[in-house]
C-alpha atoms as a PDB file:
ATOM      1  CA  UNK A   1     -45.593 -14.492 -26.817  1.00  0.00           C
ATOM      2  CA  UNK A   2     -46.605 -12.686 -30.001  1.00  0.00           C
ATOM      3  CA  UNK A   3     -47.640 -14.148 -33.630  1.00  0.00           C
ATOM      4  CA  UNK A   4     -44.314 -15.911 -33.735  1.00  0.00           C
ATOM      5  CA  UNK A   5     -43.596 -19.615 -33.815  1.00  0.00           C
ATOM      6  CA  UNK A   6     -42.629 -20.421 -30.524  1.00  0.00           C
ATOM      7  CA  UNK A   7     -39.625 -21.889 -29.986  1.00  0.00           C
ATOM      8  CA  UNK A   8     -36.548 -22.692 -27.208  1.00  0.00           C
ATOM      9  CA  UNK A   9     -32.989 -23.500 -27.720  1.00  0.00           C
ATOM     10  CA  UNK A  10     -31.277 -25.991 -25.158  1.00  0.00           C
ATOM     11  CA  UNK A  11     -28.371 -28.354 -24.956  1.00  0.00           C
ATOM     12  CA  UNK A  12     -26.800 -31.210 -23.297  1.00  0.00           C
ATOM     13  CA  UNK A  13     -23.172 -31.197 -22.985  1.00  0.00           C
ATOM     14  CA  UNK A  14     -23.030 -29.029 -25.968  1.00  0.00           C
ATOM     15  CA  UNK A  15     -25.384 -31.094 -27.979  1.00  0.00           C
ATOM     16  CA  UNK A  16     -27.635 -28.581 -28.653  1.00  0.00           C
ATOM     17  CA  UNK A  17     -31.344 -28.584 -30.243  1.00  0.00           C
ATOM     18  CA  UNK A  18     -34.226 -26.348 -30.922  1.00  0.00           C
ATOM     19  CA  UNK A  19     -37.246 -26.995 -29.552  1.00  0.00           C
ATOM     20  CA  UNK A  20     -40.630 -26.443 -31.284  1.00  0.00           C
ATOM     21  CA  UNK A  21     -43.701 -27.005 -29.438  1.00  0.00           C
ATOM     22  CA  UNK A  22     -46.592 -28.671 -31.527  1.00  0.00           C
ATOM     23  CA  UNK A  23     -48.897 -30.302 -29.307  1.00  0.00           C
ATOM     24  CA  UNK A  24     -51.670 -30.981 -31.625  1.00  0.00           C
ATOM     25  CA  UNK A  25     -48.961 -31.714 -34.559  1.00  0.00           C
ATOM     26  CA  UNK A  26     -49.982 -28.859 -36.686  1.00  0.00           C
ATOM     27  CA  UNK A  27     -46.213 -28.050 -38.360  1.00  0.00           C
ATOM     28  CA  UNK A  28     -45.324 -28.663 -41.402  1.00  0.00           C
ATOM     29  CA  UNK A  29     -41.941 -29.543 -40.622  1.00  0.00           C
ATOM     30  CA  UNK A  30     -40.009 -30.280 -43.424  1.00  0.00           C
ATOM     31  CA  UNK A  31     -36.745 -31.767 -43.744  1.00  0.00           C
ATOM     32  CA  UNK A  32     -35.831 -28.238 -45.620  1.00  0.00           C
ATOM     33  CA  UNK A  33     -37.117 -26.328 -42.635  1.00  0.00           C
ATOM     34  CA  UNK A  34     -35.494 -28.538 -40.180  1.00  0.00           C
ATOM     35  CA  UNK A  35     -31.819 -27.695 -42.451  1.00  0.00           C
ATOM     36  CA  UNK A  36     -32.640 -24.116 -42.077  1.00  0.00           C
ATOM     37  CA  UNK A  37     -33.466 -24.078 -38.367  1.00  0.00           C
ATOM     38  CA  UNK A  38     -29.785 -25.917 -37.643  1.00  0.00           C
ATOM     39  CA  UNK A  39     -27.646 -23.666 -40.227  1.00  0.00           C
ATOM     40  CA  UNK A  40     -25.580 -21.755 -37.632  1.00  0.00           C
ATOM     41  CA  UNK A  41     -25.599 -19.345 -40.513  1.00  0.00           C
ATOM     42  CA  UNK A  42     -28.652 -19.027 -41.555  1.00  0.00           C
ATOM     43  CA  UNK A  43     -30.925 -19.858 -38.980  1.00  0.00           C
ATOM     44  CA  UNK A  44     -31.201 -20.543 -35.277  1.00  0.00           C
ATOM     45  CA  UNK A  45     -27.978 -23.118 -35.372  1.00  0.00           C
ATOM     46  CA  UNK A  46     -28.323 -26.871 -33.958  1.00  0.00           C
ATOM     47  CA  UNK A  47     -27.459 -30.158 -34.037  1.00  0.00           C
ATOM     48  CA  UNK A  48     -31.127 -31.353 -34.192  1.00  0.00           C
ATOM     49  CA  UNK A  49     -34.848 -29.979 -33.728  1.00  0.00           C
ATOM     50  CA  UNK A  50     -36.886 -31.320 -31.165  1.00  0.00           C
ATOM     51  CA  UNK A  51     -41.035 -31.187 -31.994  1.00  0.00           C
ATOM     52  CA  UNK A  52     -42.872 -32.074 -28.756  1.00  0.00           C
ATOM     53  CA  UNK A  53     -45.855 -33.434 -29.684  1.00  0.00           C
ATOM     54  CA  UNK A  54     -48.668 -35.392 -28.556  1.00  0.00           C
ATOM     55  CA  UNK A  55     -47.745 -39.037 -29.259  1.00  0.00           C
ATOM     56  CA  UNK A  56     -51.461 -39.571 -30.731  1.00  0.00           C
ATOM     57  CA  UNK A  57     -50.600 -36.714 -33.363  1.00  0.00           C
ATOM     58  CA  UNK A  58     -47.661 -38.564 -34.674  1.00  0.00           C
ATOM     59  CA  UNK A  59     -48.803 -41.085 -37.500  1.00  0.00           C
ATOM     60  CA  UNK A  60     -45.405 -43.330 -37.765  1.00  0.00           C
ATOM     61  CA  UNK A  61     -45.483 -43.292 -33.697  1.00  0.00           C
ATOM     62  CA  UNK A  62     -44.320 -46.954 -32.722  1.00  0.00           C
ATOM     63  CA  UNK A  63     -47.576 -48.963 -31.787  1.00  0.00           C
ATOM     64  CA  UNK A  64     -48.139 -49.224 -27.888  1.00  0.00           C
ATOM     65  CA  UNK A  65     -47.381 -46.083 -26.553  1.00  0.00           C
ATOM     66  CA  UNK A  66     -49.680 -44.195 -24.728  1.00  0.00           C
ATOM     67  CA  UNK A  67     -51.271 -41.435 -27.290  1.00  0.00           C
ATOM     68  CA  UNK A  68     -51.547 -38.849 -24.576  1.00  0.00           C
ATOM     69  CA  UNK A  69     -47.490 -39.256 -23.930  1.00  0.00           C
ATOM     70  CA  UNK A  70     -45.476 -36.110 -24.894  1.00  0.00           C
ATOM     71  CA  UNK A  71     -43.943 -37.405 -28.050  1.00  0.00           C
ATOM     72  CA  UNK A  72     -40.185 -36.035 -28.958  1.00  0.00           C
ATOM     73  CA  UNK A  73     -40.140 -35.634 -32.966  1.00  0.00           C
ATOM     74  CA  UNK A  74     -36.354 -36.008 -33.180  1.00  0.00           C
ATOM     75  CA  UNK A  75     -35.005 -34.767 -36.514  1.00  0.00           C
ATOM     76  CA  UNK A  76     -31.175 -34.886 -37.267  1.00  0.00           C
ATOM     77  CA  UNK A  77     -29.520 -31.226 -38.668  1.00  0.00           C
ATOM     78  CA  UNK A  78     -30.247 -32.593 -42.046  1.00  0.00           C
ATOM     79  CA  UNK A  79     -33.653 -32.980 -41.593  1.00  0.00           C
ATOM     80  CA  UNK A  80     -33.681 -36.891 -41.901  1.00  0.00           C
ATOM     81  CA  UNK A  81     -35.813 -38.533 -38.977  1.00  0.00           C
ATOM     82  CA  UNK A  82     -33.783 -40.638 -36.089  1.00  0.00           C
ATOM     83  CA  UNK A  83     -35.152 -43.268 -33.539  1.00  0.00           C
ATOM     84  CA  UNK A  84     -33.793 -41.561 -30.180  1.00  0.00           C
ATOM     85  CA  UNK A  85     -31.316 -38.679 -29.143  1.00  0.00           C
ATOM     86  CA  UNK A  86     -29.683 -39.432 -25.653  1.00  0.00           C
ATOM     87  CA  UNK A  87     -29.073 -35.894 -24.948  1.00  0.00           C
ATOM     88  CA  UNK A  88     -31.879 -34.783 -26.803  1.00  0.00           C
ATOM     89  CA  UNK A  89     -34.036 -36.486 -24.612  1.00  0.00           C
ATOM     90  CA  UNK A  90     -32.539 -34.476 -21.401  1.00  0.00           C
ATOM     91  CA  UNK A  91     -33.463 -31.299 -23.125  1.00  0.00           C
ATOM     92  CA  UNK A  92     -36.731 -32.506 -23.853  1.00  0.00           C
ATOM     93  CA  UNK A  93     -37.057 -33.062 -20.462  1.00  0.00           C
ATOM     94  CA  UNK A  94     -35.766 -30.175 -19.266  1.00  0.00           C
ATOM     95  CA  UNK A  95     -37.844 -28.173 -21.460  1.00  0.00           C
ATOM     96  CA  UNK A  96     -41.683 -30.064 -20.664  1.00  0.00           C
ATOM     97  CA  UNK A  97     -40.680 -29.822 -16.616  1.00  0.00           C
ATOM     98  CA  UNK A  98     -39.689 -25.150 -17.475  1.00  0.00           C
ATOM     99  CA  UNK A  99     -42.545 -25.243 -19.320  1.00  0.00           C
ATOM    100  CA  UNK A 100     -44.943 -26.688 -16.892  1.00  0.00           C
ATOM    101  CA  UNK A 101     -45.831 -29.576 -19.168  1.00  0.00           C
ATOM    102  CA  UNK A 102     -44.832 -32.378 -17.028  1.00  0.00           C
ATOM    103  CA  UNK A 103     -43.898 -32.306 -13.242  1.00  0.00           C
ATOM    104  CA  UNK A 104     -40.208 -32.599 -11.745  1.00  0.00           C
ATOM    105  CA  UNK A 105     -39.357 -36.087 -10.980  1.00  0.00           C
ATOM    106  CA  UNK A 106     -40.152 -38.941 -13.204  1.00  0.00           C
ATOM    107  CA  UNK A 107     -42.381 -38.745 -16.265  1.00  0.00           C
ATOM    108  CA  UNK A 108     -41.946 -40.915 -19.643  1.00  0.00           C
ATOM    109  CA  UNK A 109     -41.180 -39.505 -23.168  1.00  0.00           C
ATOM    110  CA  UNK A 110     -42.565 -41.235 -26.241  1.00  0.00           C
ATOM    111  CA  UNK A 111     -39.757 -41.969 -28.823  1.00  0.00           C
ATOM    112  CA  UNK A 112     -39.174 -43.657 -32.435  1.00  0.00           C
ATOM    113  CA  UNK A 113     -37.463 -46.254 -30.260  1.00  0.00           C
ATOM    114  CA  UNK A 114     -40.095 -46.541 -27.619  1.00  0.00           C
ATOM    115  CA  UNK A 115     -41.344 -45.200 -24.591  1.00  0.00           C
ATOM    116  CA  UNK A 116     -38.346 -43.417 -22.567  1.00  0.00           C
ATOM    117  CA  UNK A 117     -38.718 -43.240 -18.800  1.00  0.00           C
ATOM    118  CA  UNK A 118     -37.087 -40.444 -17.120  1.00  0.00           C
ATOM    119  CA  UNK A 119     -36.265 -38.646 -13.858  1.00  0.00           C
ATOM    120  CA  UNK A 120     -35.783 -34.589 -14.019  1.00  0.00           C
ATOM    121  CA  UNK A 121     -33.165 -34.181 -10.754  1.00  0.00           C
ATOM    122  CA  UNK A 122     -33.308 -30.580  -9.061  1.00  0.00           C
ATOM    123  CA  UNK A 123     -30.243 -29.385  -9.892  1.00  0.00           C
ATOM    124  CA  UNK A 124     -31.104 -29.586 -13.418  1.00  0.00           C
ATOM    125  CA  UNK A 125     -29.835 -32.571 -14.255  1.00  0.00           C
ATOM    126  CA  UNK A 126     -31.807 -35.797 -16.164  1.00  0.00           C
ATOM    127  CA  UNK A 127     -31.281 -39.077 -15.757  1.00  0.00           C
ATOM    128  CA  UNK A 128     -33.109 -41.256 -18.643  1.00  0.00           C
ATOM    129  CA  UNK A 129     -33.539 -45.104 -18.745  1.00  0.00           C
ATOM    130  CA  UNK A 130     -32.377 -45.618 -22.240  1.00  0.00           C
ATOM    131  CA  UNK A 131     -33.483 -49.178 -22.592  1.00  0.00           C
ATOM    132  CA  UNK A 132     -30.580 -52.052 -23.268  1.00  0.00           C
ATOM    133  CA  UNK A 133     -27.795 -51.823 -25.406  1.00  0.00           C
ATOM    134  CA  UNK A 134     -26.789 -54.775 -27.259  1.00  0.00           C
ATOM    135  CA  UNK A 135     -23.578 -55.626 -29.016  1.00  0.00           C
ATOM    136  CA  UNK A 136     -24.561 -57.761 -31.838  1.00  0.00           C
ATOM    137  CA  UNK A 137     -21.650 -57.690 -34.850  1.00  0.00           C
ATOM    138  CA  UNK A 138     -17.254 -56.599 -35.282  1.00  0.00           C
ATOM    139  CA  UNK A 139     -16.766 -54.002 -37.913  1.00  0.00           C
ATOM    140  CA  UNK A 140     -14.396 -51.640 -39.220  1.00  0.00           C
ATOM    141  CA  UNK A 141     -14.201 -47.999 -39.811  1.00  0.00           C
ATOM    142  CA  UNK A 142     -11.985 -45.971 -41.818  1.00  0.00           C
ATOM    143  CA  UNK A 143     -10.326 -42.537 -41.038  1.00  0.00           C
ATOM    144  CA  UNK A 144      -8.089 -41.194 -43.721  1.00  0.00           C
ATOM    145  CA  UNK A 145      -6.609 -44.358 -44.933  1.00  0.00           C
ATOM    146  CA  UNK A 146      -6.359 -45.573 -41.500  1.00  0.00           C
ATOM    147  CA  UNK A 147      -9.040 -48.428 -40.228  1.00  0.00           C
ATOM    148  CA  UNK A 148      -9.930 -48.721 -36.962  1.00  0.00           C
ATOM    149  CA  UNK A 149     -11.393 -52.102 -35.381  1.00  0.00           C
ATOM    150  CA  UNK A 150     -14.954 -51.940 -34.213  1.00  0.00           C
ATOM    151  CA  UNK A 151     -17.708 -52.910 -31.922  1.00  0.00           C
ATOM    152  CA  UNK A 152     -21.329 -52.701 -33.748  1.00  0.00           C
ATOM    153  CA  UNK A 153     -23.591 -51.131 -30.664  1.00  0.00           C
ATOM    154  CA  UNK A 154     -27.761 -51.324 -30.784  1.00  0.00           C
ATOM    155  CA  UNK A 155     -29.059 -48.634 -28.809  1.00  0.00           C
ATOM    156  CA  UNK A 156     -32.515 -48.334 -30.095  1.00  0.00           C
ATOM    157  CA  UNK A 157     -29.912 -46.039 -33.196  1.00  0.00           C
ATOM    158  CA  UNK A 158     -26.905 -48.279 -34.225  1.00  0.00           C
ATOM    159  CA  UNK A 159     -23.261 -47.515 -33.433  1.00  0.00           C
ATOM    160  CA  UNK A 160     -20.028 -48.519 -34.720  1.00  0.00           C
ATOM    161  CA  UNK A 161     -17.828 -48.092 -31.296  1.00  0.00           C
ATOM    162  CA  UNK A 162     -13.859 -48.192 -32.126  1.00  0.00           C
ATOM    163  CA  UNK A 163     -11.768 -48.490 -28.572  1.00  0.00           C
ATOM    164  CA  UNK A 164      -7.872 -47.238 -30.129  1.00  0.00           C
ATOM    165  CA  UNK A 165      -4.682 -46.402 -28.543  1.00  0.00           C
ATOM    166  CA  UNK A 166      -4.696 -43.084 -30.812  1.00  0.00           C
ATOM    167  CA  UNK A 167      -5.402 -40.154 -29.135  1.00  0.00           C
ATOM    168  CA  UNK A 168      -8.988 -39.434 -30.489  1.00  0.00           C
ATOM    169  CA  UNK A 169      -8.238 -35.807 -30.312  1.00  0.00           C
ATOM    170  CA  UNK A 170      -5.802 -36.524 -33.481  1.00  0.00           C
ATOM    171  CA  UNK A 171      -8.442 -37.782 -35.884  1.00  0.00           C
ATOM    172  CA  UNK A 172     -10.081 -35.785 -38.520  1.00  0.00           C
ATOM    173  CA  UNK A 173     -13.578 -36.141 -38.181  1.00  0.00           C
ATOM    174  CA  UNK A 174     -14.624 -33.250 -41.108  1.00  0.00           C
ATOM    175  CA  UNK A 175     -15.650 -36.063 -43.488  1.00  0.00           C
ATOM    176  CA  UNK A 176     -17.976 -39.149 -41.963  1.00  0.00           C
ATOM    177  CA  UNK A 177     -16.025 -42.346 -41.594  1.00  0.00           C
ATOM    178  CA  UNK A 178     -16.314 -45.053 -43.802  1.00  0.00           C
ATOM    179  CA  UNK A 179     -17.973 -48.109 -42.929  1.00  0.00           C
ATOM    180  CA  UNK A 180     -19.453 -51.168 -43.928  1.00  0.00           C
ATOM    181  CA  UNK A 181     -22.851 -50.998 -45.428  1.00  0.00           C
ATOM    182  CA  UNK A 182     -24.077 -54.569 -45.340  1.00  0.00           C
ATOM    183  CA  UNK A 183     -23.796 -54.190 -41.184  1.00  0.00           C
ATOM    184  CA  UNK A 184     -25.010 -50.620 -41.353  1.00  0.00           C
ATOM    185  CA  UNK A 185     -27.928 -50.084 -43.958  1.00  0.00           C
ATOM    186  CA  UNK A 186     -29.102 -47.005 -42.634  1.00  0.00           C
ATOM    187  CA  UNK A 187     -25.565 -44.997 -41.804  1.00  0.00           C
ATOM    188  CA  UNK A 188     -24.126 -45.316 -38.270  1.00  0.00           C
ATOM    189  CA  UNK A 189     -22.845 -43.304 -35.774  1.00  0.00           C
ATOM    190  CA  UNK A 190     -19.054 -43.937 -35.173  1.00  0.00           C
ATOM    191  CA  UNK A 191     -17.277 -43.561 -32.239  1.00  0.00           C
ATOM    192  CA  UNK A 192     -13.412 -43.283 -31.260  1.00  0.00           C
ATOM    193  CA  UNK A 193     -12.921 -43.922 -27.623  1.00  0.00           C
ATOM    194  CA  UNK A 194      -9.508 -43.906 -25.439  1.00  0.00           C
ATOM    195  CA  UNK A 195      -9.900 -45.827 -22.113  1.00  0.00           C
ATOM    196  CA  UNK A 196      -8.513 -43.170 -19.384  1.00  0.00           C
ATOM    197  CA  UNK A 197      -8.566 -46.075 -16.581  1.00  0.00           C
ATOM    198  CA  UNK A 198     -11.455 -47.969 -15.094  1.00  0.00           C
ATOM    199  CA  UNK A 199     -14.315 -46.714 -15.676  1.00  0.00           C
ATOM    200  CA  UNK A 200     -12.798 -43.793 -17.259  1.00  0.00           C
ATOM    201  CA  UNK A 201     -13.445 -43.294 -21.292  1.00  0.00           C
ATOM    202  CA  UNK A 202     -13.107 -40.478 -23.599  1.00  0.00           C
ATOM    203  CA  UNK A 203     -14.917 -40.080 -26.250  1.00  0.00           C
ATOM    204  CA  UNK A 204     -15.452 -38.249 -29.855  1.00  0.00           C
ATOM    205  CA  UNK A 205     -18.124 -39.342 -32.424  1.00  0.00           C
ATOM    206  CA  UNK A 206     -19.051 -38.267 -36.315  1.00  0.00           C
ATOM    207  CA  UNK A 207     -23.004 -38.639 -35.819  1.00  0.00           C
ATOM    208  CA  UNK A 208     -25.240 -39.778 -39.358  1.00  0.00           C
ATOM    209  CA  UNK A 209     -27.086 -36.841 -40.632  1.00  0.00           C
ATOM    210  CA  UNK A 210     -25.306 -34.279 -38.671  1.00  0.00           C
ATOM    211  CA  UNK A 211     -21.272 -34.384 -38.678  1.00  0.00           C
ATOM    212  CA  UNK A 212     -19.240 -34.435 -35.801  1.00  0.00           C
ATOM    213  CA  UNK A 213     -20.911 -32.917 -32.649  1.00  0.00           C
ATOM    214  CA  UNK A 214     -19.835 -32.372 -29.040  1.00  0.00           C
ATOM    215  CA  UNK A 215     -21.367 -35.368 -27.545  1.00  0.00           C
ATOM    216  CA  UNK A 216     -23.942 -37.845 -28.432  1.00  0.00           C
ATOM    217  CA  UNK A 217     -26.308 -39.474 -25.243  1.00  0.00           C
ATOM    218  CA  UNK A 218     -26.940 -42.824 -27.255  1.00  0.00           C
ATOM    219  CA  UNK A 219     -23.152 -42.960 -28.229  1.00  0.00           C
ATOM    220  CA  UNK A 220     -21.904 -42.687 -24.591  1.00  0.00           C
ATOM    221  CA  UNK A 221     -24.418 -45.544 -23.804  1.00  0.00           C
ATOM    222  CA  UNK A 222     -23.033 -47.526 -27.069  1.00  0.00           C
ATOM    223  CA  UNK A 223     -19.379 -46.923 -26.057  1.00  0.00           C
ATOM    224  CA  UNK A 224     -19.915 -48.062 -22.395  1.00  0.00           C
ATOM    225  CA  UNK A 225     -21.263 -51.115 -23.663  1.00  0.00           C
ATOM    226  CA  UNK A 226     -19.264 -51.554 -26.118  1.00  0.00           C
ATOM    227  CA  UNK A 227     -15.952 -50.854 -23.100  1.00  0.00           C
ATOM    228  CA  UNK A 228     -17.891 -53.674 -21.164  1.00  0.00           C
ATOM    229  CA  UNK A 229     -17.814 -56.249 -23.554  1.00  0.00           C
ATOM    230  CA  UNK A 230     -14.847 -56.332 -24.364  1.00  0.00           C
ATOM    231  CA  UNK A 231     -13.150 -56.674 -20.983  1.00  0.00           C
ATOM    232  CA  UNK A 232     -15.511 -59.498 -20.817  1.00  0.00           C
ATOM    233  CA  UNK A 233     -18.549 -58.152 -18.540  1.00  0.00           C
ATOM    234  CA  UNK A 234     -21.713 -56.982 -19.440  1.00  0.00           C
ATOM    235  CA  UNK A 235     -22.816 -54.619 -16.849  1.00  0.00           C
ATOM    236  CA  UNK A 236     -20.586 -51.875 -15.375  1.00  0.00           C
ATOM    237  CA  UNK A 237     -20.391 -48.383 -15.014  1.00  0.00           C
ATOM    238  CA  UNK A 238     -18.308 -45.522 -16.629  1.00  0.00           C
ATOM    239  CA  UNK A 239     -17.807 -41.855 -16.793  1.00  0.00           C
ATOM    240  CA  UNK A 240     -17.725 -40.703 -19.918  1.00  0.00           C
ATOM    241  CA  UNK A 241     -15.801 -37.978 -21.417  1.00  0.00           C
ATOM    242  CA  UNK A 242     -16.984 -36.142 -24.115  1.00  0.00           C
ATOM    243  CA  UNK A 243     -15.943 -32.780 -26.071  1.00  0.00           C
ATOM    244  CA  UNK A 244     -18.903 -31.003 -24.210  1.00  0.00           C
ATOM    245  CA  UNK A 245     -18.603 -32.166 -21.186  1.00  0.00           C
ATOM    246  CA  UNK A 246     -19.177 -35.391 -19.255  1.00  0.00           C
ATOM    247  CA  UNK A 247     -22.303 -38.127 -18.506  1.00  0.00           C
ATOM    248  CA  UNK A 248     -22.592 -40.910 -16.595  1.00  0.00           C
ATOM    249  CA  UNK A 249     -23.533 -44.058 -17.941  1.00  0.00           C
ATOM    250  CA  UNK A 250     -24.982 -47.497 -16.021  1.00  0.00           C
ATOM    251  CA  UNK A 251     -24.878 -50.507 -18.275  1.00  0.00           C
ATOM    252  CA  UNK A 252     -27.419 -53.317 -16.432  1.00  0.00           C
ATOM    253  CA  UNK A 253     -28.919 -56.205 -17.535  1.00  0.00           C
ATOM    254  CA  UNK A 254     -31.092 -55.476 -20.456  1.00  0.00           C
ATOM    255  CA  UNK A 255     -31.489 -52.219 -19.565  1.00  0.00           C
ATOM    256  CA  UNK A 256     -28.991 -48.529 -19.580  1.00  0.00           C
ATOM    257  CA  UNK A 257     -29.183 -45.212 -17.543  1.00  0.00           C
ATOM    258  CA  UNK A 258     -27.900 -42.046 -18.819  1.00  0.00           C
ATOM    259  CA  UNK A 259     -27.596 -39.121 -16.288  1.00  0.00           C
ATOM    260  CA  UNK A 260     -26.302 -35.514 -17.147  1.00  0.00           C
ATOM    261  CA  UNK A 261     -26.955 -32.105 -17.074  1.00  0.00           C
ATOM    262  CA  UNK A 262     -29.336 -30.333 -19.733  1.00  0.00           C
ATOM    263  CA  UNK A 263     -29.730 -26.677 -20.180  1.00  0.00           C
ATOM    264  CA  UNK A 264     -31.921 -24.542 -21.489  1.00  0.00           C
ATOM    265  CA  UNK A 265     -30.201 -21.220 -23.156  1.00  0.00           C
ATOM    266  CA  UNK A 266     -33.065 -19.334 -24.928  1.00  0.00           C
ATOM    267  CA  UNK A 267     -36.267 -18.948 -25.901  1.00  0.00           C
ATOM    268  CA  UNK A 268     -38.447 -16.378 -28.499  1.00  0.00           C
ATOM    269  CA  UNK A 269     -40.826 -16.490 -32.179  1.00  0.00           C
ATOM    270  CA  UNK A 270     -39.367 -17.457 -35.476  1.00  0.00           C
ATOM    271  CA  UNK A 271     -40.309 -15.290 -38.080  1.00  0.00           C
ATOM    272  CA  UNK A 272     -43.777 -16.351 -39.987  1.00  0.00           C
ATOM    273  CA  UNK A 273     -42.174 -15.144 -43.145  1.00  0.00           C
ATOM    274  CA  UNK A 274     -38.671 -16.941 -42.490  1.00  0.00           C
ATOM    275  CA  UNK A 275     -41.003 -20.182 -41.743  1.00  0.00           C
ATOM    276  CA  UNK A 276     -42.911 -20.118 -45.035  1.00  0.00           C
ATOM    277  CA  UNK A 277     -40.197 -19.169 -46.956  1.00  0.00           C
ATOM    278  CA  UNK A 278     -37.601 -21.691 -45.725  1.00  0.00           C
END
């Protein structure tokens, strides 16, 4: 590489990130950076950047994990910080096994929700242990006039999960949802979900911070859970099918698997000037 900064573009089932490595968390990466990076105008394009850092380098870390862990920095498209990414994680993945950072197999990923194990398959594919997934309140959203019943959805990131007979591909999701505030302090992630037969779901979500994107790992996790509970289980299985592609999701006891592919598309140097100046 030259006197660039570094970076590599990836995505799983279309969610797609750029990833900038930072072991000894030297960037300043700013929330105005991070906007520029993800303007698919303007910059590199992406739903979210990805700073893989030492966990040790990260001062808001959560306490008790390990400080030599590779630590993924998640930041939302407009540059405000999230507690885990799903399919961000995959990428991350992805990207420490290419890079020769971590070894195929499993390894463990620091996050803002907690340590992440993970298994890197062969054939490209990751399967992360995305801790449980708890159901834990009924709310509403709203979709141009139109509410929509609800299933509130902790999955380390909250989610407001909405299981409807319309077909999801009808709803305009250019404008985020409105929801309740007094469940959802901090935004939510809303999902519309049409149940295509056992074990079956499809899926379309309006993500905080970013808009509507292709997929979303935690959301696929939320609606599964959300599926479960109300047909009266609490652990099950689904495949879910998302604009981008499709995952499959494992909903145990106290504890959720994600598995799908993740991709790495491109790498190269942003511009030192572009950086400072952004």
């Amino acid at each position: 590489m030259g006197t660039g900064l570094e970076f590599v573009k990836g995505h799983g089932t279309q969610n797609d990130f750029v990833v900038l490595p930072d072991p000894d968390g030297v960037l300043d990466l700013t929330d105005t950076r991070v906007r520029a990076l993800c303007d698919r105008s303007r910059g590199l394009g992406a739903d979210g950047v990805l700073r893989a850092v030492r966990t040790g380098k990260v001062p808001d870390a959560p306490a008790g994990i390990d400080p030599d862990l590779w630590f993924m920095d998640y930041r939302n498209a407009d540059g405000s910080i999230a507690e885990m990414c799903g399919n961000g994680v995959r990428v991350f993945a992805r990207y420490l096994v290419d890079a020769g950072l971590a070894e195929p197999g499993e390894l463990v990923v620091g996050t803002r929700a907690g340590e992440r194990p993970v298994v890197a398959h062969a054939d490209g594919s990751v399967t992360v242990h995305m801790g449980p997934a708890t159901v834990f309140a009924r709310s509403t959203a709203t979709v141009g006039g139109t509410e929509f019943d609800g299933v509130a959805v902790d999955v380390g990131n909250p989610h407001l999960v909405c299981l409807t007979e319309t077909a999801v591909e009808r709803l305009d999701l250019s404008v985020p949802p409105g929801h309740d505030p007094v469940v959802f302090p901090h935004d939510v992630n809303v999902e519309f979900v049409n149940v295509l037969g056992e074990g079956s779901l499809r899926m379309r979500v309006h993500e905080r911070g970013v808009g509507e994107t292709r997929s979303c790992g935690t959301g696929t996790v939320a609606v599964t859970a959300a599926w479960l509970h109300l047909t009266g289980r609490d652990t099950g299985r689904a495949e879910v099918h998302v604009p981008g592609g499709q995952v499959t999701v494992v909903v145990g006891d106290r504890v959720s698997t994600l598995t799908g592919p993740a991709e790495l598309v491109a790498r190269g140097e942003l511009d030192l000037a572009w950086w400072a100046a952004a």
